[in-house]
C-alpha atoms as a PDB file:
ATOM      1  CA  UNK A   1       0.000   0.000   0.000  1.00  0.00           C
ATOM      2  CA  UNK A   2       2.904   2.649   0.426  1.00  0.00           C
ATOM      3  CA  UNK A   3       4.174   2.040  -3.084  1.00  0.00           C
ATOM      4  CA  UNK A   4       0.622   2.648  -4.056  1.00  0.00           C
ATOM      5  CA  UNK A   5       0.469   5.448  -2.099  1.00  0.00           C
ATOM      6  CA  UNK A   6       4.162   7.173  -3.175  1.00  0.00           C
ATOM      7  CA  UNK A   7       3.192   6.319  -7.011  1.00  0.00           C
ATOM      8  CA  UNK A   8       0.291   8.141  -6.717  1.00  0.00           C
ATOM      9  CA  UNK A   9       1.834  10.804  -4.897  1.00  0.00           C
ATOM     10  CA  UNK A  10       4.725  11.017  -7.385  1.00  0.00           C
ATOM     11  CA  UNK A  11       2.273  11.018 -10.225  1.00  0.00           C
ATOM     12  CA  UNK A  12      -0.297  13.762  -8.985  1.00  0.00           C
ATOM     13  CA  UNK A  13       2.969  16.322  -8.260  1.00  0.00           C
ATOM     14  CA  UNK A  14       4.277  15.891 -11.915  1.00  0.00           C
ATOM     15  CA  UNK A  15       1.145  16.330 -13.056  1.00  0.00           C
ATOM     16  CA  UNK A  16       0.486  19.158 -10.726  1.00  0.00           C
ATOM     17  CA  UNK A  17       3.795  20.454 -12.327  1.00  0.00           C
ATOM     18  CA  UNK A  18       2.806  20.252 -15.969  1.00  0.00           C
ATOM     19  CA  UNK A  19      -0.387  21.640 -15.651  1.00  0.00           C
ATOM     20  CA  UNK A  20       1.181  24.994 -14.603  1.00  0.00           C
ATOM     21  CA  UNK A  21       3.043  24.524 -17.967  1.00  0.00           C
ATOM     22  CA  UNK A  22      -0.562  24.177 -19.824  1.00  0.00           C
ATOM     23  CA  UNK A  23      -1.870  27.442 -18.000  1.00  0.00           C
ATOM     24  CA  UNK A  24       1.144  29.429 -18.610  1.00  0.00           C
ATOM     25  CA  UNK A  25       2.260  28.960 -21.900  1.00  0.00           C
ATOM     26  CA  UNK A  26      -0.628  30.664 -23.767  1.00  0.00           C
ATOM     27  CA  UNK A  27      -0.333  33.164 -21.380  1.00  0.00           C
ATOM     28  CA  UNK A  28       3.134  34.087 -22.383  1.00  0.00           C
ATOM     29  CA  UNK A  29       1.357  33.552 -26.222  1.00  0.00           C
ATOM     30  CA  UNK A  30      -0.913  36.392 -25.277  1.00  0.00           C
ATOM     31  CA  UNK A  31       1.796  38.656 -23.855  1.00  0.00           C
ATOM     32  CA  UNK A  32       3.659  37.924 -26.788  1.00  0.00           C
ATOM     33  CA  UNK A  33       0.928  39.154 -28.860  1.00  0.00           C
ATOM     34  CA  UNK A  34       0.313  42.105 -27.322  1.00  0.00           C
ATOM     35  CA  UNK A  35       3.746  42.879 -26.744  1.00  0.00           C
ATOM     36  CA  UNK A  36       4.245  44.482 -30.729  1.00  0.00           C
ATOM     37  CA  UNK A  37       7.549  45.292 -31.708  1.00  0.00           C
ATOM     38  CA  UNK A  38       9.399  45.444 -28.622  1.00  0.00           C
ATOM     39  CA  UNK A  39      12.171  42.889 -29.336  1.00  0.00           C
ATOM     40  CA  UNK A  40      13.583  43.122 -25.490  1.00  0.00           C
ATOM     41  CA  UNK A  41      10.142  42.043 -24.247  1.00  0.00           C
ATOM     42  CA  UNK A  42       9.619  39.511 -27.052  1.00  0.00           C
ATOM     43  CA  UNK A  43      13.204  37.861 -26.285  1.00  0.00           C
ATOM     44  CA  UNK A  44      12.616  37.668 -23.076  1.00  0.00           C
ATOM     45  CA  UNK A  45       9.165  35.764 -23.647  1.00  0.00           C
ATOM     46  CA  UNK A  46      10.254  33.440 -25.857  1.00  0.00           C
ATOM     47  CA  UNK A  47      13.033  32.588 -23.469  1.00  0.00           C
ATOM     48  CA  UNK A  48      10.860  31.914 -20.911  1.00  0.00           C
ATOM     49  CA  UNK A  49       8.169  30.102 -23.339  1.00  0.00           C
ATOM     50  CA  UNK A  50      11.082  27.368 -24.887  1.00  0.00           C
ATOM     51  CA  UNK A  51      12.259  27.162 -21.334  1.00  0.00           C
ATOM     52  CA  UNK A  52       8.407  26.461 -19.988  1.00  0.00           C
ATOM     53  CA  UNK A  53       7.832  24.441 -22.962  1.00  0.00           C
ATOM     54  CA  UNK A  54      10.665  21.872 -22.336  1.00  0.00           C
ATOM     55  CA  UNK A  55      10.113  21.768 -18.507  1.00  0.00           C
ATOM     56  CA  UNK A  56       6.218  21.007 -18.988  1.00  0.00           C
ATOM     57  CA  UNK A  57       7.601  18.381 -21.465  1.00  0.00           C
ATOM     58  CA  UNK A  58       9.781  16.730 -18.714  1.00  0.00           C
ATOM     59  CA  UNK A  59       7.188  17.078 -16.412  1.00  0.00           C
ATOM     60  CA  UNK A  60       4.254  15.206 -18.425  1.00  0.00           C
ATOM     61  CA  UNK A  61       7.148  12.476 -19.507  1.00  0.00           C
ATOM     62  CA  UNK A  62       7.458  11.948 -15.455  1.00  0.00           C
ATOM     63  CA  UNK A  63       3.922  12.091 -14.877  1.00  0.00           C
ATOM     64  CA  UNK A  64       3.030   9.618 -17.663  1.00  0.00           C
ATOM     65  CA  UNK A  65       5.694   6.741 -16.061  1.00  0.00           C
ATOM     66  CA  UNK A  66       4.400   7.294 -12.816  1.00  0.00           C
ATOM     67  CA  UNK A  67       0.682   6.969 -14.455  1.00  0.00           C
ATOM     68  CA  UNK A  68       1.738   3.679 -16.538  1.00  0.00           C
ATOM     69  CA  UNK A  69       3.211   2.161 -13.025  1.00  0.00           C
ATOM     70  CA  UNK A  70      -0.684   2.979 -11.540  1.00  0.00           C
ATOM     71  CA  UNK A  71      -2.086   1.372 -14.140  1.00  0.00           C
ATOM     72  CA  UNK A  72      -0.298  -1.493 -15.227  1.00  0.00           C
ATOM     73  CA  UNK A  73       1.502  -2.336 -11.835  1.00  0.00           C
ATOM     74  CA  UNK A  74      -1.531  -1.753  -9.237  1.00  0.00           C
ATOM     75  CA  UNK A  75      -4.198  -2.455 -12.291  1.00  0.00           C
ATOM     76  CA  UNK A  76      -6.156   0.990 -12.040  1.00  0.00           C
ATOM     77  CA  UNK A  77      -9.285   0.267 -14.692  1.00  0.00           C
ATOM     78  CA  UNK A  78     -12.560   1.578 -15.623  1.00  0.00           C
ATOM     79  CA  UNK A  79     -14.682   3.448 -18.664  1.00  0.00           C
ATOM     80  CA  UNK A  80     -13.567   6.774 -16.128  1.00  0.00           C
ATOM     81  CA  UNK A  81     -10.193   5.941 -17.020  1.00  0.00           C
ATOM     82  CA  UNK A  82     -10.438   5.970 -20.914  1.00  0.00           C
ATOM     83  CA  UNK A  83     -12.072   9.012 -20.486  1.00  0.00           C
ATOM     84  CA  UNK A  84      -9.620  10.833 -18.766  1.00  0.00           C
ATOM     85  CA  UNK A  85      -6.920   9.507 -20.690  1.00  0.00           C
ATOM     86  CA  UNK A  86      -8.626  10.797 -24.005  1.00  0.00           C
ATOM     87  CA  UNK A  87      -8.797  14.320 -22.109  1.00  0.00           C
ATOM     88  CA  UNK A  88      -5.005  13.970 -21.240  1.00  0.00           C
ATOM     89  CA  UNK A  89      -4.002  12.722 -24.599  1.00  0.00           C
ATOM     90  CA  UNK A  90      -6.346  16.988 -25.794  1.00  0.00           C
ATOM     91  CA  UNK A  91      -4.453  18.466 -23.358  1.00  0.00           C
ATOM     92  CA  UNK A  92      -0.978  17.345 -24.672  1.00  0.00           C
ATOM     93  CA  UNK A  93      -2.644  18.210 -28.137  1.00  0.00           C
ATOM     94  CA  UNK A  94      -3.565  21.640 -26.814  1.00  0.00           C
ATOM     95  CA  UNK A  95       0.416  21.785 -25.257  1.00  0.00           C
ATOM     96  CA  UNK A  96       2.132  20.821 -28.437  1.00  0.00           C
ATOM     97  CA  UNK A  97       0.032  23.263 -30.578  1.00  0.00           C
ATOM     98  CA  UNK A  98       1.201  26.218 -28.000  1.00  0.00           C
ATOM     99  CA  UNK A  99       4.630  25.138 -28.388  1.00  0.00           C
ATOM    100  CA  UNK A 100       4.617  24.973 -32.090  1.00  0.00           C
ATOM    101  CA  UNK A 101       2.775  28.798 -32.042  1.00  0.00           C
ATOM    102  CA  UNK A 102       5.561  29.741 -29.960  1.00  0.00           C
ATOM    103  CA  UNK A 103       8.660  28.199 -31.816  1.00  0.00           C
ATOM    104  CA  UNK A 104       6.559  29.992 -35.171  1.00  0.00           C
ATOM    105  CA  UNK A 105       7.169  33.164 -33.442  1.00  0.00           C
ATOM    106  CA  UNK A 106      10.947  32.537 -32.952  1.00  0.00           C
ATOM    107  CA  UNK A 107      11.169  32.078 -36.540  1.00  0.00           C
ATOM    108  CA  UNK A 108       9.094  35.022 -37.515  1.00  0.00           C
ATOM    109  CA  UNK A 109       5.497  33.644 -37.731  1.00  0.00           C
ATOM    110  CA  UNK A 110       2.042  35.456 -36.690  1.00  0.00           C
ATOM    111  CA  UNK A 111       0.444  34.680 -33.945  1.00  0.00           C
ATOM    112  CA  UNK A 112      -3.764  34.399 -33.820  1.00  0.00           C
ATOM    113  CA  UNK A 113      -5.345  37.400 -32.193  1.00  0.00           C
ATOM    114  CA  UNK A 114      -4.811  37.880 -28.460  1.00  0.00           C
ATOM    115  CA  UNK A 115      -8.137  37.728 -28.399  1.00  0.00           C
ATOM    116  CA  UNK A 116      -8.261  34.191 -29.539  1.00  0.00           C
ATOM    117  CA  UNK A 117      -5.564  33.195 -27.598  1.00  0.00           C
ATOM    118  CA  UNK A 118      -7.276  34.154 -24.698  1.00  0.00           C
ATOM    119  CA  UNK A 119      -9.784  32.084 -25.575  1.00  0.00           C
ATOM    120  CA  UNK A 120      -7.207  29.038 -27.054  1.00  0.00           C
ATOM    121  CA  UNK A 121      -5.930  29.588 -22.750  1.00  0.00           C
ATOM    122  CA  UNK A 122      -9.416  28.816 -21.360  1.00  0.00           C
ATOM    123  CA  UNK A 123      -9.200  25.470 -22.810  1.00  0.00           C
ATOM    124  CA  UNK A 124      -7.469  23.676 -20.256  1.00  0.00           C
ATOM    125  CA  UNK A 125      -9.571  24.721 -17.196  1.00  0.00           C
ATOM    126  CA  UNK A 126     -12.449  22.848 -18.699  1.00  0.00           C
ATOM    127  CA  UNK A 127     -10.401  19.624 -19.451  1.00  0.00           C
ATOM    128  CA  UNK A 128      -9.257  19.559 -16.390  1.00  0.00           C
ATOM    129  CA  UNK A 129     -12.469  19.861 -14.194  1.00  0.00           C
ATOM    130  CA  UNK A 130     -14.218  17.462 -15.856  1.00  0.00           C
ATOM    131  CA  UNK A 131     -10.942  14.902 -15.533  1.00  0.00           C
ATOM    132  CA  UNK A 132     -10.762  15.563 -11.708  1.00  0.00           C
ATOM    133  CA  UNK A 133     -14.210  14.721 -11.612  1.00  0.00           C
ATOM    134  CA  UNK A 134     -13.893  11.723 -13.657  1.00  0.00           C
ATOM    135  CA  UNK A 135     -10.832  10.808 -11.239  1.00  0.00           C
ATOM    136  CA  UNK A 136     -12.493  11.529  -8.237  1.00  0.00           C
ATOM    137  CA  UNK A 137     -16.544  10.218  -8.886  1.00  0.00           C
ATOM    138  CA  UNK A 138     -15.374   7.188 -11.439  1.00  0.00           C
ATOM    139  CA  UNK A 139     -19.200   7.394 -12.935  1.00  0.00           C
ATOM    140  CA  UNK A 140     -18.420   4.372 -15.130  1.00  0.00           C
END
């Protein structure tokens, strides 16, 4: 029951970890949209986007071991469980397409409105209420 308990523990603060990553990074997308022609300002956010972009990588890569060892070690199972894992599998969509908007702008690409962007950075909130729920009520 410990290693249960540490596994869990272990997955839950990487995942903790990368969701900062998926709340931050269009954040620094919208900054970097509204931040013109400044190129001190826009070096300095797409320093700290590649940065945040490889850390939330490392952190989701950590989270998903710990996640695999749940599952196929302590045989974690359910209907709840394919539906989180499809909202997981949106929300490293949802990452990747932030990181490719922000490597675009290193090389000289538009961004979408900051409008839309602020939109694009509501996405995550959603997907992850309803997959604490799913973790939490396990309706099926």
């Amino acid at each position: 029951m410990q290693g249960y308990l540490w596994i869990k523990t272990a997955h839950l603060v990487f995942v903790i970890a990368w969701m900062g990553g998926v709340f931050y990074l269009p954040r620094i997308l919208v900054n970097l949209a509204e931040a013109g022609d400044v190129p001190a300002v826009r070096e300095r956010l797409l320093l700290m986007g590649s940065r945040l972009y490889r850390f939330g990588h490392i952190m989701f890569g950590l989270a998903a071991v710990f996640g695999l060892t749940l599952w196929l070690h302590f045989g974690i199972t359910g209907g709840w469980l394919h539906a989180k894992l499809t909202l997981v599998a949106l929300l490293l969509a949802h990452y990747i397409v932030a990181g490719r908007w922000l490597k675009g702008v290193a090389r000289g690409r538009a961004l979408p409105s900051s409008k839309a962007l602020r939109w694009f950075n509501e996405i995550p909130v959603f997907a992850l209420i309803a997959i604490v729920y799913l973790v939490l009520a396990k309706p099926f």
